[in-house]
PDB file of N, CA and C in Angstrom:
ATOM      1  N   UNK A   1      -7.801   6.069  -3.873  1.00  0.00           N
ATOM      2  CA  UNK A   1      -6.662   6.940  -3.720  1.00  0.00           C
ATOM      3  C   UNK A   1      -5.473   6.334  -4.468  1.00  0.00           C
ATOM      4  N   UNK A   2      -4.683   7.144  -5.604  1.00  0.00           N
ATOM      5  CA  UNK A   2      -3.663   6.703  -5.873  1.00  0.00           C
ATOM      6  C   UNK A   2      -2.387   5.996  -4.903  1.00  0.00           C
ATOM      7  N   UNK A   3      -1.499   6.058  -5.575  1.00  0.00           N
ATOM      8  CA  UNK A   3       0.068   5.963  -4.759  1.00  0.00           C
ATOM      9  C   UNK A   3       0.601   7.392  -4.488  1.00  0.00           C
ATOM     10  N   UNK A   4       0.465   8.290  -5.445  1.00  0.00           N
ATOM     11  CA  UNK A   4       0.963   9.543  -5.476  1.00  0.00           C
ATOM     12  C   UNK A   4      -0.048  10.533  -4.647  1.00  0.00           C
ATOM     13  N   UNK A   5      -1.413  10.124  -4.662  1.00  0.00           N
ATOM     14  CA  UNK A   5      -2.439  10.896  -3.504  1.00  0.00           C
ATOM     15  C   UNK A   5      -1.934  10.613  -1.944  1.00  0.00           C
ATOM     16  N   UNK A   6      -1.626   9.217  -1.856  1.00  0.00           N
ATOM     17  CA  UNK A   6      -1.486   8.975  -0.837  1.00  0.00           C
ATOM     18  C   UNK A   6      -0.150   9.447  -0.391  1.00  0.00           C
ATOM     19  N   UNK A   7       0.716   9.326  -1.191  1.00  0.00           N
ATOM     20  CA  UNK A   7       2.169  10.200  -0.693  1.00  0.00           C
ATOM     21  C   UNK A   7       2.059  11.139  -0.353  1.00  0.00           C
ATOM     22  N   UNK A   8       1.715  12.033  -1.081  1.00  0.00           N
ATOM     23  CA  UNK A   8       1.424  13.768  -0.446  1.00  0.00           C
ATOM     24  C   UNK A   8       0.673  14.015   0.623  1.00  0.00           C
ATOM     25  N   UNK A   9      -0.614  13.037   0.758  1.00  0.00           N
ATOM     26  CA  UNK A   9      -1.464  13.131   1.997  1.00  0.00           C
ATOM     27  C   UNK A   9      -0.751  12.754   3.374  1.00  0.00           C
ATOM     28  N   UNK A  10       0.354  11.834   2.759  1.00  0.00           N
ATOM     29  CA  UNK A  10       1.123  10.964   4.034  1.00  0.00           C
ATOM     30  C   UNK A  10       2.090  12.415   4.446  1.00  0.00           C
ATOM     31  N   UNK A  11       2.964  12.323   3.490  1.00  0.00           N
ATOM     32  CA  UNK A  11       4.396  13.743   4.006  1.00  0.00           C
ATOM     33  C   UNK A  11       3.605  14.609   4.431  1.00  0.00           C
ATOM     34  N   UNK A  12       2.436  15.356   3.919  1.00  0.00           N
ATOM     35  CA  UNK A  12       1.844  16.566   4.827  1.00  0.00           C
ATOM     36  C   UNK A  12       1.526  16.153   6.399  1.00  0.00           C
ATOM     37  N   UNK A  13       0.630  15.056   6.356  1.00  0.00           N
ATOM     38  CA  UNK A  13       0.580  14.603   8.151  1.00  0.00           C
ATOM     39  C   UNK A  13       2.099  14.461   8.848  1.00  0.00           C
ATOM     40  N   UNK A  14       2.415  14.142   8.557  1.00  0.00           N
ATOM     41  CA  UNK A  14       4.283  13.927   8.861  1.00  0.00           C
ATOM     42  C   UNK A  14       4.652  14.946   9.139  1.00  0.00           C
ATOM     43  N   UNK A  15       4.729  15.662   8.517  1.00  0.00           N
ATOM     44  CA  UNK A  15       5.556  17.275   8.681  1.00  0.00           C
ATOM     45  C   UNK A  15       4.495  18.378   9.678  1.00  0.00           C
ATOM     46  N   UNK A  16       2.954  17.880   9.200  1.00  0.00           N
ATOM     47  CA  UNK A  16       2.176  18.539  10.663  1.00  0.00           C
ATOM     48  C   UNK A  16       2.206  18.301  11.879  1.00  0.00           C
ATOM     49  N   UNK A  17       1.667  16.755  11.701  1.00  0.00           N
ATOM     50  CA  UNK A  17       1.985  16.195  13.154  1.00  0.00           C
ATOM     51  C   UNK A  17       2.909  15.605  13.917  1.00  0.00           C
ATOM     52  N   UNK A  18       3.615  15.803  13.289  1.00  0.00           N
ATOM     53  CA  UNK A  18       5.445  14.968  13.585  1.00  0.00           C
ATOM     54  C   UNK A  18       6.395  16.188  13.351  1.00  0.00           C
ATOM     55  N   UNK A  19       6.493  16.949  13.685  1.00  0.00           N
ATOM     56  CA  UNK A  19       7.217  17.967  12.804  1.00  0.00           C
ATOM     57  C   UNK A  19       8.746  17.985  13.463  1.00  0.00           C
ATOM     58  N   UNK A  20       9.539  17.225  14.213  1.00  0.00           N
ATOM     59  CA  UNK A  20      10.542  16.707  14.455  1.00  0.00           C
ATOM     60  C   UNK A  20      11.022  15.368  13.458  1.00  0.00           C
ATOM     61  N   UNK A  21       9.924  14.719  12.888  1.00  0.00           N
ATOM     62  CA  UNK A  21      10.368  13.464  12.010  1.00  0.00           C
ATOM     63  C   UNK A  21      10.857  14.138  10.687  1.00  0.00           C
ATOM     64  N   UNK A  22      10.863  15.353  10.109  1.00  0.00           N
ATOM     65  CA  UNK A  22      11.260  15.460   8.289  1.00  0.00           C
ATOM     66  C   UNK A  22      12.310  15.525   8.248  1.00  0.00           C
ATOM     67  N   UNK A  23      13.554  15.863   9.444  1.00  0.00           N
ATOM     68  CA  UNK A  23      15.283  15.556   9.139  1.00  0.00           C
ATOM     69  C   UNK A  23      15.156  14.149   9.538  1.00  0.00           C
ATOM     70  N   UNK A  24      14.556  13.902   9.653  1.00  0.00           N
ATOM     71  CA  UNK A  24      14.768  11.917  10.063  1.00  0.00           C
ATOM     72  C   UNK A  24      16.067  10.990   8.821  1.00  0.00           C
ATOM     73  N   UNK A  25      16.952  10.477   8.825  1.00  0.00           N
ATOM     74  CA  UNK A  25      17.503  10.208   8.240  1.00  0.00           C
ATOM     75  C   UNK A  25      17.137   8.651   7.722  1.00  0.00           C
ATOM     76  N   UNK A  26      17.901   8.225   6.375  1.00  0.00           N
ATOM     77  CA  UNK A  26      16.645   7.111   6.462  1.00  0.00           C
ATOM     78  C   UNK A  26      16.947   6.334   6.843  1.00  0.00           C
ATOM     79  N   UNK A  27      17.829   5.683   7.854  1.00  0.00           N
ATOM     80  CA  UNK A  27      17.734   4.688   8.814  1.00  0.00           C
ATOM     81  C   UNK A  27      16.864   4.610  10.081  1.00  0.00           C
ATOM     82  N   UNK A  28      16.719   5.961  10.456  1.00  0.00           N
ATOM     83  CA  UNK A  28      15.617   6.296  11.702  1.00  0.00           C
ATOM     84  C   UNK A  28      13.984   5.536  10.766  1.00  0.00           C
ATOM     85  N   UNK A  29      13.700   5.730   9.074  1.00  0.00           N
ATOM     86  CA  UNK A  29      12.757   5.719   8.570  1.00  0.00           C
ATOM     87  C   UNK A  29      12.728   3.717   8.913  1.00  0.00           C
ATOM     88  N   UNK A  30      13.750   3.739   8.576  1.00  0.00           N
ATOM     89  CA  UNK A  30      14.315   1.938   8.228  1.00  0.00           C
ATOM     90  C   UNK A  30      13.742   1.309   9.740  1.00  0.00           C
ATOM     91  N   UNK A  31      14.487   2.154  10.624  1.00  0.00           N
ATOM     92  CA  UNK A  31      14.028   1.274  12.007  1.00  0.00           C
ATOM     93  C   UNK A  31      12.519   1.175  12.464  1.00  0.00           C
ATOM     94  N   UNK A  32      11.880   2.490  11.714  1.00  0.00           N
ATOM     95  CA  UNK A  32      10.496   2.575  12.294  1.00  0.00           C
ATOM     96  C   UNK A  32       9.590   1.641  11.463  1.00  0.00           C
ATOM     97  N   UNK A  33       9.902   1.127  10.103  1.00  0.00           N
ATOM     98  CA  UNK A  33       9.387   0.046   8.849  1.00  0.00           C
ATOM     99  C   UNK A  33       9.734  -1.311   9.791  1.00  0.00           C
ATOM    100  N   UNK A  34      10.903  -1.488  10.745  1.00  0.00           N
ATOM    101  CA  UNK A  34      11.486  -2.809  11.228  1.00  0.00           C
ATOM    102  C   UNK A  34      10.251  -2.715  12.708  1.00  0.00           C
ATOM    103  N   UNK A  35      10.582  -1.406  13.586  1.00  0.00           N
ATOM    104  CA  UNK A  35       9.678  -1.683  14.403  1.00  0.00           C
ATOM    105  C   UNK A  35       8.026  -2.234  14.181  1.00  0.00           C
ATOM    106  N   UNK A  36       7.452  -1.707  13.029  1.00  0.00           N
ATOM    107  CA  UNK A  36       5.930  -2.184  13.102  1.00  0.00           C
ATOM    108  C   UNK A  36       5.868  -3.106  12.171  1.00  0.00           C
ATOM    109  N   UNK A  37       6.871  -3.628  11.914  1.00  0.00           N
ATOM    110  CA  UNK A  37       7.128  -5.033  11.121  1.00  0.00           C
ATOM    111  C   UNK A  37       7.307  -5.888  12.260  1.00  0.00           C
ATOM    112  N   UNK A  38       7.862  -5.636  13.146  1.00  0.00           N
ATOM    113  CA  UNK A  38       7.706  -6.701  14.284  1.00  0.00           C
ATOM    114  C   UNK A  38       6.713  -6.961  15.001  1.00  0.00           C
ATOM    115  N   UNK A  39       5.825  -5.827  15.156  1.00  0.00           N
ATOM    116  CA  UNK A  39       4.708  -5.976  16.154  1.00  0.00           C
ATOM    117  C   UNK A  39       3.753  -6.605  15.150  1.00  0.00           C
ATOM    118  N   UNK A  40       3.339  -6.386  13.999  1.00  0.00           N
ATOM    119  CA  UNK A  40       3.285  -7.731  13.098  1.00  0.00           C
ATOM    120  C   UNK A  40       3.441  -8.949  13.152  1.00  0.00           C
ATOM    121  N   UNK A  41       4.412  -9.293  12.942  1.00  0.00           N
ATOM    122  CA  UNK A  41       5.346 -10.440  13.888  1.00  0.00           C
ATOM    123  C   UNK A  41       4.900 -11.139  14.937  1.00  0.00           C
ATOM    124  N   UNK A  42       4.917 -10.121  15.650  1.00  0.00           N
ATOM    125  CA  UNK A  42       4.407 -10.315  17.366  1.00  0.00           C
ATOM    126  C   UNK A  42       2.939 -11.210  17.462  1.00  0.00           C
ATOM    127  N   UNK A  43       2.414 -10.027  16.747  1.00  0.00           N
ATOM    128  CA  UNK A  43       0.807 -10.611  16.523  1.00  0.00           C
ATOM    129  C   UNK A  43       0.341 -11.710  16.229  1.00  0.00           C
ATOM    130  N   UNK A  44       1.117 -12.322  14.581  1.00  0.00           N
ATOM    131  CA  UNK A  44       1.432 -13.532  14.015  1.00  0.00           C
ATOM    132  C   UNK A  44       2.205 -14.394  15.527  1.00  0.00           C
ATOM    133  N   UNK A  45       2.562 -14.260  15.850  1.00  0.00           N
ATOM    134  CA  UNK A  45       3.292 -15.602  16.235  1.00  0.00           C
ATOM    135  C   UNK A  45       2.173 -16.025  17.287  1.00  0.00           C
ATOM    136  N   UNK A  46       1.716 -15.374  18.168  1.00  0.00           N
ATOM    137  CA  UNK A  46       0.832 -15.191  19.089  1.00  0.00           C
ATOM    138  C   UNK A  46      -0.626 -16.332  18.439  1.00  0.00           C
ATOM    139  N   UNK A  47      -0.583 -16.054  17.064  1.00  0.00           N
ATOM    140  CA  UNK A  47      -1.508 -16.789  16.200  1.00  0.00           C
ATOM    141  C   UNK A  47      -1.035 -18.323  16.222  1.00  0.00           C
ATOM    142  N   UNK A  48       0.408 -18.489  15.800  1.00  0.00           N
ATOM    143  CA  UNK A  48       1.027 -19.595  15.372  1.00  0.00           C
ATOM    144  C   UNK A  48       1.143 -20.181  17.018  1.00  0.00           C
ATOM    145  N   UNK A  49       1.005 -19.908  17.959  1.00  0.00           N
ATOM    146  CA  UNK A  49       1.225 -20.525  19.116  1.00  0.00           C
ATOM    147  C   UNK A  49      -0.141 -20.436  19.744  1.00  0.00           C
ATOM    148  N   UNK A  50      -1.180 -20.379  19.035  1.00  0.00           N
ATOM    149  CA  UNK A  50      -2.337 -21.041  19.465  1.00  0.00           C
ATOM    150  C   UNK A  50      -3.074 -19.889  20.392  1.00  0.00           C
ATOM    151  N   UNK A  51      -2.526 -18.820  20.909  1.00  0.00           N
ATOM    152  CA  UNK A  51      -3.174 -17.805  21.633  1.00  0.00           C
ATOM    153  C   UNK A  51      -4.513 -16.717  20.959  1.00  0.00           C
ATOM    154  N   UNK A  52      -4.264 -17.137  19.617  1.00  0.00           N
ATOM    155  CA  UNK A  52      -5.725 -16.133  18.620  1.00  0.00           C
ATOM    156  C   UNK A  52      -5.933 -17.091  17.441  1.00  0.00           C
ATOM    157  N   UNK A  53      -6.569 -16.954  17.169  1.00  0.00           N
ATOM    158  CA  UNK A  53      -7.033 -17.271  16.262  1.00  0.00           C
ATOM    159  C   UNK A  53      -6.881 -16.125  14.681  1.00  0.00           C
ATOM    160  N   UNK A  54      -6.263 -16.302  13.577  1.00  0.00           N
ATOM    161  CA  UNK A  54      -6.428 -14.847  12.654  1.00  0.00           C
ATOM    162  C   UNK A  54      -7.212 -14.290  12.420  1.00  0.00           C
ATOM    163  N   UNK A  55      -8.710 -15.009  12.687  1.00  0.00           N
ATOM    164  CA  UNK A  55     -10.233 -13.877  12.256  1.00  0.00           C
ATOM    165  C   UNK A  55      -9.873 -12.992  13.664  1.00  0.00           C
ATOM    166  N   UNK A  56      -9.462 -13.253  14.838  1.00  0.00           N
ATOM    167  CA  UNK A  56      -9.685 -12.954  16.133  1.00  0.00           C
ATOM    168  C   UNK A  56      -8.652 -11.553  15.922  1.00  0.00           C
ATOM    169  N   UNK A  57      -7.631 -11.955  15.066  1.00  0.00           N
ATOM    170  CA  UNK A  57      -7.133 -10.528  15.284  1.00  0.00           C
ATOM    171  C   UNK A  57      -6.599  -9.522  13.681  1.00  0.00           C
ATOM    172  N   UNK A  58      -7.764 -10.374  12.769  1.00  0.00           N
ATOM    173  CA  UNK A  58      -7.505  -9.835  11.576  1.00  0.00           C
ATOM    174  C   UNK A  58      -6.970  -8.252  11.343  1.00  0.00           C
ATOM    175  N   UNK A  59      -8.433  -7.393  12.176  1.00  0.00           N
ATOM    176  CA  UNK A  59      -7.902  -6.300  11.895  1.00  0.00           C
ATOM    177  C   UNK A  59      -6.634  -5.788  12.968  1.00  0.00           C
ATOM    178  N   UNK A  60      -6.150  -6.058  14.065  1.00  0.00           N
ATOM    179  CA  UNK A  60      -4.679  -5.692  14.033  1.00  0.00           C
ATOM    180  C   UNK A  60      -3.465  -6.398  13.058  1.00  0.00           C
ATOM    181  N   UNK A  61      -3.693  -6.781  12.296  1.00  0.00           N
ATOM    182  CA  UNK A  61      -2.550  -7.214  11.448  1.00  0.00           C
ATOM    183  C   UNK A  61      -2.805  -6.876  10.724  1.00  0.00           C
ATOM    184  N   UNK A  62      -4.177  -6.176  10.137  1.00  0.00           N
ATOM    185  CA  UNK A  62      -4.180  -5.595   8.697  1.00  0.00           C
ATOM    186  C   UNK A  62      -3.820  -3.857   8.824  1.00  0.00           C
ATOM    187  N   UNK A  63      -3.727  -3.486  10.333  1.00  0.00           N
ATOM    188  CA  UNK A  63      -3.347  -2.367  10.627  1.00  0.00           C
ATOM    189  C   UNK A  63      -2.083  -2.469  10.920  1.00  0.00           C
ATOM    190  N   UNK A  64      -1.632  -3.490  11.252  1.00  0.00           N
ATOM    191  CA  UNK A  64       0.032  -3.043  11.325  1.00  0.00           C
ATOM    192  C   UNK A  64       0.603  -3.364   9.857  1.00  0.00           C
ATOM    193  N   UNK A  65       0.162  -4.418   8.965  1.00  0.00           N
ATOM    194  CA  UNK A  65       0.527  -3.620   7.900  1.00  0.00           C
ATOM    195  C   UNK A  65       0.126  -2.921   6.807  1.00  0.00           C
ATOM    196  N   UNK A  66      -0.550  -1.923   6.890  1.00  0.00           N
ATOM    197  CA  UNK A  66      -0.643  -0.593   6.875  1.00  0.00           C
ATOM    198  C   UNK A  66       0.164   0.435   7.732  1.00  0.00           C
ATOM    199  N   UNK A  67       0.859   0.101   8.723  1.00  0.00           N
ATOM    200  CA  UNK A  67       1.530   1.100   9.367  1.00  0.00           C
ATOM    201  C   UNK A  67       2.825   0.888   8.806  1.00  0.00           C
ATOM    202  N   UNK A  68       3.150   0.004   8.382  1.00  0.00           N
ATOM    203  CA  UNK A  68       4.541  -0.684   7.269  1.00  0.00           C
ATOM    204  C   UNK A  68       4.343  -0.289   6.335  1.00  0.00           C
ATOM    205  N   UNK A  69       3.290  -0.444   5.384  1.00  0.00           N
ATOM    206  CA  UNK A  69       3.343   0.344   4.296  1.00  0.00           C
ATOM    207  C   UNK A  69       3.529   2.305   4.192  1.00  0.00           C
ATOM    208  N   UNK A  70       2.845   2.656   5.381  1.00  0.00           N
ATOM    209  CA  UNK A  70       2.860   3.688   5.634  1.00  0.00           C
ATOM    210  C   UNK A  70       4.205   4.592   6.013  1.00  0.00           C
ATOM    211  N   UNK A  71       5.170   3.565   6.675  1.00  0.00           N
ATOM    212  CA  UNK A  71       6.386   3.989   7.069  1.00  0.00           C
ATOM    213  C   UNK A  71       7.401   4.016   5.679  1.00  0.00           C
ATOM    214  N   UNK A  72       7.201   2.539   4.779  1.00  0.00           N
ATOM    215  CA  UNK A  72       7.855   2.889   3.679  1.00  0.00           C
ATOM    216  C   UNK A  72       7.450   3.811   2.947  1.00  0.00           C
ATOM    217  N   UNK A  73       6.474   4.063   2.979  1.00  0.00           N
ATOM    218  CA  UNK A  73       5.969   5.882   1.875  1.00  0.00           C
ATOM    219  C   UNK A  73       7.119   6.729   2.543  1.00  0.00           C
ATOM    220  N   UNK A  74       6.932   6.923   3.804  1.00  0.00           N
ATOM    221  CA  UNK A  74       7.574   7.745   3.661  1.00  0.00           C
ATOM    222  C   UNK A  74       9.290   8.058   3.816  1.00  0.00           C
ATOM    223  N   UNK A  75      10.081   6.238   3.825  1.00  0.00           N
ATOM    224  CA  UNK A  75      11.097   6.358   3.652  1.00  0.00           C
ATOM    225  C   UNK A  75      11.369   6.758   2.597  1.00  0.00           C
ATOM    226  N   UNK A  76      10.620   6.169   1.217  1.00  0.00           N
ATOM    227  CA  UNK A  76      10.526   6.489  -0.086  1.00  0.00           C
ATOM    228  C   UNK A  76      10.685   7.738  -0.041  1.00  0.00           C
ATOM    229  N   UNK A  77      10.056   8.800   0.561  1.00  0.00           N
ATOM    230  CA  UNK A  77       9.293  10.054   0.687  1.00  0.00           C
ATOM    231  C   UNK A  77      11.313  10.971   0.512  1.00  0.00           C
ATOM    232  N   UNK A  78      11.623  10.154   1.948  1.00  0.00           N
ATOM    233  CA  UNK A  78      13.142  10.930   2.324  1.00  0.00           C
ATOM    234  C   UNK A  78      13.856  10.646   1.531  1.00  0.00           C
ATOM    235  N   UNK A  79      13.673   9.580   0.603  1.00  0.00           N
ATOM    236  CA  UNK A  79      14.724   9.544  -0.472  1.00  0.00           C
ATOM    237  C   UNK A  79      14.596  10.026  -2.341  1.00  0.00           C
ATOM    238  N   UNK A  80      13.647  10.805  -1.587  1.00  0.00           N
ATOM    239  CA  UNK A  80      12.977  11.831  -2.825  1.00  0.00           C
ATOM    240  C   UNK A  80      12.866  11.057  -4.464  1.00  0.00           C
ATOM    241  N   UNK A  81      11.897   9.977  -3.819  1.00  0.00           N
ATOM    242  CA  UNK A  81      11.204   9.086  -4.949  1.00  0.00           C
ATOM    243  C   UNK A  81       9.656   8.859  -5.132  1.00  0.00           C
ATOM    244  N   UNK A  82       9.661   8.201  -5.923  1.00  0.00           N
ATOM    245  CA  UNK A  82       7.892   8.297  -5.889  1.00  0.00           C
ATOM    246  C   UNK A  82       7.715   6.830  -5.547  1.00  0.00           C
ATOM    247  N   UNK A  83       6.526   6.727  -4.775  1.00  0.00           N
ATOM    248  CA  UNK A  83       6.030   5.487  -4.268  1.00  0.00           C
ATOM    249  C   UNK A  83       5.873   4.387  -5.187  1.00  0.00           C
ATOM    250  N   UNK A  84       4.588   5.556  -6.115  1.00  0.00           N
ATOM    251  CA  UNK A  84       4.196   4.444  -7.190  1.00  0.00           C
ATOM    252  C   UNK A  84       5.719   4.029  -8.513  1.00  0.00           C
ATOM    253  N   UNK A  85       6.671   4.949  -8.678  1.00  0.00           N
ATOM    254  CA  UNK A  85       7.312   4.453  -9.242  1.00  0.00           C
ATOM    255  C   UNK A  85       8.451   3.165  -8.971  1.00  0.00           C
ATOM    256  N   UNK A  86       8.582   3.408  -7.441  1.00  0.00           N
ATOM    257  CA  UNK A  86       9.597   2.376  -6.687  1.00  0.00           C
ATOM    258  C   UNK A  86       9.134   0.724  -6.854  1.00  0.00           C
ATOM    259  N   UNK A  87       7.670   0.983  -6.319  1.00  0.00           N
ATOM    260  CA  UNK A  87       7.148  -0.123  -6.484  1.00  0.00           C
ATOM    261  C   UNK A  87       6.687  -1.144  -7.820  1.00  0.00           C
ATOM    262  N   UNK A  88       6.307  -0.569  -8.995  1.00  0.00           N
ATOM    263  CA  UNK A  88       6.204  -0.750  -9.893  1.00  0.00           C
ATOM    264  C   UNK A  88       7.584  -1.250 -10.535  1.00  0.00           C
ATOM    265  N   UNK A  89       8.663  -0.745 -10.412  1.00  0.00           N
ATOM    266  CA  UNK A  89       9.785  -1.363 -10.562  1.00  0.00           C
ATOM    267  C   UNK A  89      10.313  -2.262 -10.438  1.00  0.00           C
ATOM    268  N   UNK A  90       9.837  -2.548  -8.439  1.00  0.00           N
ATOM    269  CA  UNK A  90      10.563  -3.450  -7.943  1.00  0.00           C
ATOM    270  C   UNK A  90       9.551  -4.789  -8.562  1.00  0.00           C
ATOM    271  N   UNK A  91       8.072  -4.699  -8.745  1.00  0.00           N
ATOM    272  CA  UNK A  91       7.116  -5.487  -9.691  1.00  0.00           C
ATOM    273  C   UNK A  91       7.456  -5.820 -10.903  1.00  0.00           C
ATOM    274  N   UNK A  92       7.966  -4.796 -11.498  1.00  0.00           N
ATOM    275  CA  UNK A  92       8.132  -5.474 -12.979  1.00  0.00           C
ATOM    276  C   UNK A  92       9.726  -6.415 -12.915  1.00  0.00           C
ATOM    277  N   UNK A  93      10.524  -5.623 -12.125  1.00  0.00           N
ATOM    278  CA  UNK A  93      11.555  -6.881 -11.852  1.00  0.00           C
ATOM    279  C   UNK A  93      11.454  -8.066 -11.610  1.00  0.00           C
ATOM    280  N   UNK A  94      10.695  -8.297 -10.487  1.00  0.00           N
ATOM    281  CA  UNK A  94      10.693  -9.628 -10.086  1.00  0.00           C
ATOM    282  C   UNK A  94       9.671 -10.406 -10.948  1.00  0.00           C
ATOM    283  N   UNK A  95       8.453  -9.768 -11.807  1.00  0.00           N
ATOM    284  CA  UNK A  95       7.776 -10.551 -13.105  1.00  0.00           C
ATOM    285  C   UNK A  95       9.019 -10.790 -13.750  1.00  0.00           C
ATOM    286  N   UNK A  96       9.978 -10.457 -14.112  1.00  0.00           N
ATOM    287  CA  UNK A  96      10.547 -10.792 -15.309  1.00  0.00           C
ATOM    288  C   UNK A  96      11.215 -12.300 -14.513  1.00  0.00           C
ATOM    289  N   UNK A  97      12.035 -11.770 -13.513  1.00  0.00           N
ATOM    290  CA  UNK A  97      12.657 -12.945 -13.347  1.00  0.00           C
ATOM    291  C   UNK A  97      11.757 -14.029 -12.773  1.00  0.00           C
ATOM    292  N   UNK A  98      10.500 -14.074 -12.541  1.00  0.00           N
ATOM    293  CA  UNK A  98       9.808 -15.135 -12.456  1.00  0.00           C
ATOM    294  C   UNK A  98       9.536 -15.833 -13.500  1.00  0.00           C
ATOM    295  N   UNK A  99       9.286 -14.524 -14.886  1.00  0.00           N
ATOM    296  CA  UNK A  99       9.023 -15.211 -16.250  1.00  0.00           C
ATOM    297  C   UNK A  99       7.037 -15.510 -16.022  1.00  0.00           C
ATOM    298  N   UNK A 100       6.827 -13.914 -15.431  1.00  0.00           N
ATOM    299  CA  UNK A 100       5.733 -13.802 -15.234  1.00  0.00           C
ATOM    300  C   UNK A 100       5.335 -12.328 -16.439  1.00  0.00           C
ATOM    301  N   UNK A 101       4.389 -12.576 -17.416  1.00  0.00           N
ATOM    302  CA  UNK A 101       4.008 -11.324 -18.033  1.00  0.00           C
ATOM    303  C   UNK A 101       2.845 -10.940 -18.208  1.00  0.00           C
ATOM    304  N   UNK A 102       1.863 -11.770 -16.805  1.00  0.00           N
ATOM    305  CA  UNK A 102       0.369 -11.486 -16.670  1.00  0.00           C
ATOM    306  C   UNK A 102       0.066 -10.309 -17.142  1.00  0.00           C
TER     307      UNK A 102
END
């Protein structure tokens, strides 16, 4: 699946099954990228303090971020940009200033 498949597939579920979230403004988008960035977090630390192990809880952390990536689509989404172009940007920026031109 592209970046741009996955955008459109994402805003249509959004607007079906959420259909109170499409006036969402994008700080409501911002807080919901911060909320499952924490439970992330959460998960990780839980690791770092000896309570799991990371194979033990690989796939919830590879699902919460996916639910981060998922939330920035569609902040991207409210600020009427394209995924794949945002990102690619913010990539080729930071190659340059690394003085990376893999």
């Amino acid at each position: 699946m592209t970046f741009d498949e996955f955008q459109k597939l994402n805003t249509r579920r959004c607007r079906e099954a959420f259909p109170g979230s499409d006036p969402w403004p994008i700080a409501t988008w911002a807080l919901a990228v911060a909320g499952e960035a924490g439970e992330l977090c959460n998960i990780l630390k839980k690791v770092e303090h000896g309570d799991f192990t990371l194979e033990q809880v690989r796939k919830q952390v590879l699902d919460e971020l996916a639910d981060v990536v998922t939330y920035c689509d569609l902040a991207i989404t409210r600020l009427n940009a394209r995924t794949e172009d945002v990102i690619m940007h913010k990539f080729d920026e930071v190659s340059a200033r690394v003085g990376w031109d893999g």
